[in-house]
N, C-alpha and C. Protein backbone atom coordinates (compact mmCIF):
# COMPACT_ATOMS: atom_id res chain seq x y z
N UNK A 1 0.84 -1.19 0.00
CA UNK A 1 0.00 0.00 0.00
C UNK A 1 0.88 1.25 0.00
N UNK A 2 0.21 2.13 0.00
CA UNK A 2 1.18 2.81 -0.73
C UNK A 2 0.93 4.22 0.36
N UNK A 3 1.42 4.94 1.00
CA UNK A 3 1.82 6.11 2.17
C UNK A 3 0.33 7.08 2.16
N UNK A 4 0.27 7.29 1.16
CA UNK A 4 -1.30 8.03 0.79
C UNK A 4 -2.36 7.18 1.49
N UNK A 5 -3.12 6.17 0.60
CA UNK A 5 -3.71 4.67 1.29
C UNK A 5 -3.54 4.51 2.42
N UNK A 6 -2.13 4.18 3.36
CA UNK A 6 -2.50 3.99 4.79
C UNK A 6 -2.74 4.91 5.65
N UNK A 7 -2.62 6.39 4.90
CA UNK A 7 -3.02 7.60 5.79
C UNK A 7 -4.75 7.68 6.25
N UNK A 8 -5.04 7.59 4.78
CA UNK A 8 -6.24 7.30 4.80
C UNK A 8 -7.29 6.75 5.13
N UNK A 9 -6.66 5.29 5.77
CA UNK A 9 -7.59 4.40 6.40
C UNK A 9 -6.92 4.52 7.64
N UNK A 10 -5.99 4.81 8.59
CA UNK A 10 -5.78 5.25 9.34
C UNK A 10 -6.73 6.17 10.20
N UNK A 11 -6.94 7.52 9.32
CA UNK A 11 -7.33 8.63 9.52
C UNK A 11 -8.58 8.37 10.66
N UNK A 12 -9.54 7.73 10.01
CA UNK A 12 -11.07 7.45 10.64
C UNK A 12 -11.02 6.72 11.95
N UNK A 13 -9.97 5.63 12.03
CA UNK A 13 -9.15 5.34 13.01
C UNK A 13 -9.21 5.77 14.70
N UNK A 14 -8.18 6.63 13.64
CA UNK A 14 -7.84 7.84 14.72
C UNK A 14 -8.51 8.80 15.23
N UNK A 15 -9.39 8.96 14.22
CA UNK A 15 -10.55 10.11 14.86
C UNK A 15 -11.81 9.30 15.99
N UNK A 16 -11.75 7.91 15.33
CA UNK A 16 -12.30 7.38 16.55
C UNK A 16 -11.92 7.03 17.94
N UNK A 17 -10.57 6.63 17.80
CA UNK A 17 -10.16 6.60 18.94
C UNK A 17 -9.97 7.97 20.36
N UNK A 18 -9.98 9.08 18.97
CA UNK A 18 -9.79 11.09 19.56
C UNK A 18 -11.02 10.74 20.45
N UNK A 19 -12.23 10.40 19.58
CA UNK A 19 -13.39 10.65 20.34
C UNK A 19 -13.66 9.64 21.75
N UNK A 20 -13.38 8.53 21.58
CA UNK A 20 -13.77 7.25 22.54
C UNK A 20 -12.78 7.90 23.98
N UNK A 21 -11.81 8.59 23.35
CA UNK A 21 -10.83 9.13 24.63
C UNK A 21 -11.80 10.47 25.05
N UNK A 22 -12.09 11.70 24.43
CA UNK A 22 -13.15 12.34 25.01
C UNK A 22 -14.08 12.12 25.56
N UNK A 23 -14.91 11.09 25.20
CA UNK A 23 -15.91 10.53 25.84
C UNK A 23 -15.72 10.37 27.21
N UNK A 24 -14.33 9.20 27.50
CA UNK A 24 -13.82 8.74 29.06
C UNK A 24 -13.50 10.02 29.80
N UNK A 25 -12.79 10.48 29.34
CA UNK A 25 -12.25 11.94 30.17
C UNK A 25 -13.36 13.08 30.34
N UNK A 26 -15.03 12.79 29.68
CA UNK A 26 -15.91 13.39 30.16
C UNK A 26 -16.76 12.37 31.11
N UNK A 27 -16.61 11.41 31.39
CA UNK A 27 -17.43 10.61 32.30
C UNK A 27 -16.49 10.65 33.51
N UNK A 28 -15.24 10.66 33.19
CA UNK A 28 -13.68 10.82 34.13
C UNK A 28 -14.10 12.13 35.22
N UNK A 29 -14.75 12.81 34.59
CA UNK A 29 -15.06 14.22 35.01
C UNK A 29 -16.23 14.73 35.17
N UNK A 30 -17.32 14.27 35.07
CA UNK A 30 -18.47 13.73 35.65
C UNK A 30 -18.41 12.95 37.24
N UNK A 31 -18.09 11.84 36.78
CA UNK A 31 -17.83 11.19 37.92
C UNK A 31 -17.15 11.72 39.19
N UNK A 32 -16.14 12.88 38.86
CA UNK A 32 -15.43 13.77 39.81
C UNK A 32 -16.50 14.37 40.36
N UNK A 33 -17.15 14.94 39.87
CA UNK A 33 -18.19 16.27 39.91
C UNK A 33 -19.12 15.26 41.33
N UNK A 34 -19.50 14.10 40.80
CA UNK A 34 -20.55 13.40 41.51
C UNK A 34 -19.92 13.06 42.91
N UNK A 35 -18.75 12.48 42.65
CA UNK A 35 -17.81 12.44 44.03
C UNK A 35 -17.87 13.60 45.09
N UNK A 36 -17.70 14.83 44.37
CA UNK A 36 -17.71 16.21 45.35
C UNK A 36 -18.36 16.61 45.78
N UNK A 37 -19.79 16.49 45.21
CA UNK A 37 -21.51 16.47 45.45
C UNK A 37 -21.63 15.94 46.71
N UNK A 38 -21.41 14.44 46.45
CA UNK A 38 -21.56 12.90 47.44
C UNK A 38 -20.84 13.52 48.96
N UNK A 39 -19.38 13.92 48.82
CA UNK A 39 -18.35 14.39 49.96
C UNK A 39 -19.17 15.65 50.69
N UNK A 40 -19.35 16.81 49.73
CA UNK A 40 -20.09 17.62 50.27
C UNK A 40 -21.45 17.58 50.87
N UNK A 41 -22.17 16.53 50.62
CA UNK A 41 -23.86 16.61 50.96
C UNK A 41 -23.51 15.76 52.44
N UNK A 42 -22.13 14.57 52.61
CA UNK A 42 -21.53 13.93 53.64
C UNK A 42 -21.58 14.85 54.61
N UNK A 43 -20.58 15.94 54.18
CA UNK A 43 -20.47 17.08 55.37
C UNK A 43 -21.39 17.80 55.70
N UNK A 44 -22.40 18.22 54.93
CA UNK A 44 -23.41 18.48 55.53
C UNK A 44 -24.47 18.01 56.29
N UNK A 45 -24.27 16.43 55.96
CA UNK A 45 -25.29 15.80 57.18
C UNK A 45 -24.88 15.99 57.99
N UNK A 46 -23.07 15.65 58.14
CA UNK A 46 -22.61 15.50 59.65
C UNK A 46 -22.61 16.84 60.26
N UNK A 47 -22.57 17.81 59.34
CA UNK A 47 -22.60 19.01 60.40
C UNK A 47 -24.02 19.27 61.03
N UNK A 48 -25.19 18.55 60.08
CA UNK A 48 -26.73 18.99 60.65
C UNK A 48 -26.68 18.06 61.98
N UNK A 49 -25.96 16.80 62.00
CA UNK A 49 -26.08 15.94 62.99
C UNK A 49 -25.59 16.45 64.40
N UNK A 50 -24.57 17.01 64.35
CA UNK A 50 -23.52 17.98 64.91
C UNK A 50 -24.32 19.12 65.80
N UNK A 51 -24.96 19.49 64.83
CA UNK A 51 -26.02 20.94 65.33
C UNK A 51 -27.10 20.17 66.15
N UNK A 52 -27.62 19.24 65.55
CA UNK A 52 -29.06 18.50 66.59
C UNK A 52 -28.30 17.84 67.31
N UNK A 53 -27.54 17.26 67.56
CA UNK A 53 -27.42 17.10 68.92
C UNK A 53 -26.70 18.28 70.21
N UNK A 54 -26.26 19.19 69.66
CA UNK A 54 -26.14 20.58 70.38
C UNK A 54 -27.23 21.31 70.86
N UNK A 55 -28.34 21.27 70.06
CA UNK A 55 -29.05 21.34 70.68
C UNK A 55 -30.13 20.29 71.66
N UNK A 56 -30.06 19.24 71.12
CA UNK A 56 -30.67 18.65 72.03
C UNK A 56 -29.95 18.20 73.20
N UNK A 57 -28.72 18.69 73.43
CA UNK A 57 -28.04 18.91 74.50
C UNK A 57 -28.30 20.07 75.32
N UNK A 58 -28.34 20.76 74.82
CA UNK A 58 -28.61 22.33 75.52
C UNK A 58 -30.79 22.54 76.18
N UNK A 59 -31.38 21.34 75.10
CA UNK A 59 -32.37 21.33 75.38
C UNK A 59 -32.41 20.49 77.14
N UNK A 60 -32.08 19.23 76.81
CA UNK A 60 -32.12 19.03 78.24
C UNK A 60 -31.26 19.71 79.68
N UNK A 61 -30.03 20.22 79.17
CA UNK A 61 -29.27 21.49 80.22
C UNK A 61 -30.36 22.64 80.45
N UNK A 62 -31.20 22.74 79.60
CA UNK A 62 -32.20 23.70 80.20
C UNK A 62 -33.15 23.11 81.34
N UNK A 63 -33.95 21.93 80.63
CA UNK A 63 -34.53 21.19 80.75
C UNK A 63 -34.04 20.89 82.50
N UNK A 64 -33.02 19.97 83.18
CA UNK A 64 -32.26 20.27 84.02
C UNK A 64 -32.72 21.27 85.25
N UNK A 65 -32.47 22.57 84.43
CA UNK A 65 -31.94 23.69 85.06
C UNK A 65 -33.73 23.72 85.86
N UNK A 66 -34.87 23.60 85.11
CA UNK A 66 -36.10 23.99 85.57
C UNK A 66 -36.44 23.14 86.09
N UNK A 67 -36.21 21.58 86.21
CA UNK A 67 -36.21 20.65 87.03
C UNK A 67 -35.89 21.26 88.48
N UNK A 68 -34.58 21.46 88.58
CA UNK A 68 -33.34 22.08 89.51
C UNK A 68 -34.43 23.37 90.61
N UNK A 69 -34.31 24.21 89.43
CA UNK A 69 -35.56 25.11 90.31
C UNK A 69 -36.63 24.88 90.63
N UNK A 70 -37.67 24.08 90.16
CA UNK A 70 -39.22 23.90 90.51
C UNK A 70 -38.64 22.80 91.92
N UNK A 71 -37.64 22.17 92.19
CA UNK A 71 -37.40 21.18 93.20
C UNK A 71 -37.09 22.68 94.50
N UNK A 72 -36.51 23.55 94.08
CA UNK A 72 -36.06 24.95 95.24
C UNK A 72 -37.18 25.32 95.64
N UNK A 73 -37.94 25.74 94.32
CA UNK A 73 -39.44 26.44 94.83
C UNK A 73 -40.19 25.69 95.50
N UNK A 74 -39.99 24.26 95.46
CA UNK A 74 -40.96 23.77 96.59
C UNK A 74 -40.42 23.64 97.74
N UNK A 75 -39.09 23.09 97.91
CA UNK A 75 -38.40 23.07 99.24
C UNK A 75 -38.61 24.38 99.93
N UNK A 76 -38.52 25.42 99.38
CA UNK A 76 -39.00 27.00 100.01
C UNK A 76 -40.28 26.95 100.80
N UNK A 77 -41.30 26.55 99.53
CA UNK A 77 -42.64 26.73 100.13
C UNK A 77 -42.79 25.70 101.08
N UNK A 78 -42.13 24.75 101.16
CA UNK A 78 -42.59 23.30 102.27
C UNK A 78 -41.67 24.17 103.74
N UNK A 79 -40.77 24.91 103.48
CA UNK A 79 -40.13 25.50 104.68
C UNK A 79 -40.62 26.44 105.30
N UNK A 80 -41.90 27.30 103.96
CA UNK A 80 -42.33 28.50 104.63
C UNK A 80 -43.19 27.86 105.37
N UNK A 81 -44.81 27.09 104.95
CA UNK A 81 -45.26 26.35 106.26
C UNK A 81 -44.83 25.80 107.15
């Protein structure tokens, strides 16, 4: 065959292979995108998890605290009679 000829059938080749490689290196990069999504939506549960239980910590430290006093206010009143 002759240098012309194998350029030629080459050519289509190669342009398929250009593309089958674009293709990967856009799913390559996709797939990144979905990873960072996935990591980030991670950190945001754990930080919502983070927050509810801060507060439902602080709920019962309140919680506690009015326990704490309604037990004073009666010891008072059982002392004032």
């Amino acid at each position: 065959m002759t240098e012309q000829k194998k350029k030629k059938q080459a050519t289509p080749l190669l342009n398929e292979i250009r593309g089958k490689r674009e293709e990967i290196e856009k799913t390559q990069e996709e797939k990144e995108k979905t990873k960072e999504k996935k990591v980030g939506l991670m950190d945001e549960i754990r930080n919502k998890r983070e927050e509810i239980e801060k507060t439902q910590e602080e709920k019962e430290k309140t919680k506690e605290k009015k326990v704490g006093l309604l037990e004073e206010i009666k010891k008072k009143g059982e002392e004032k009679k």
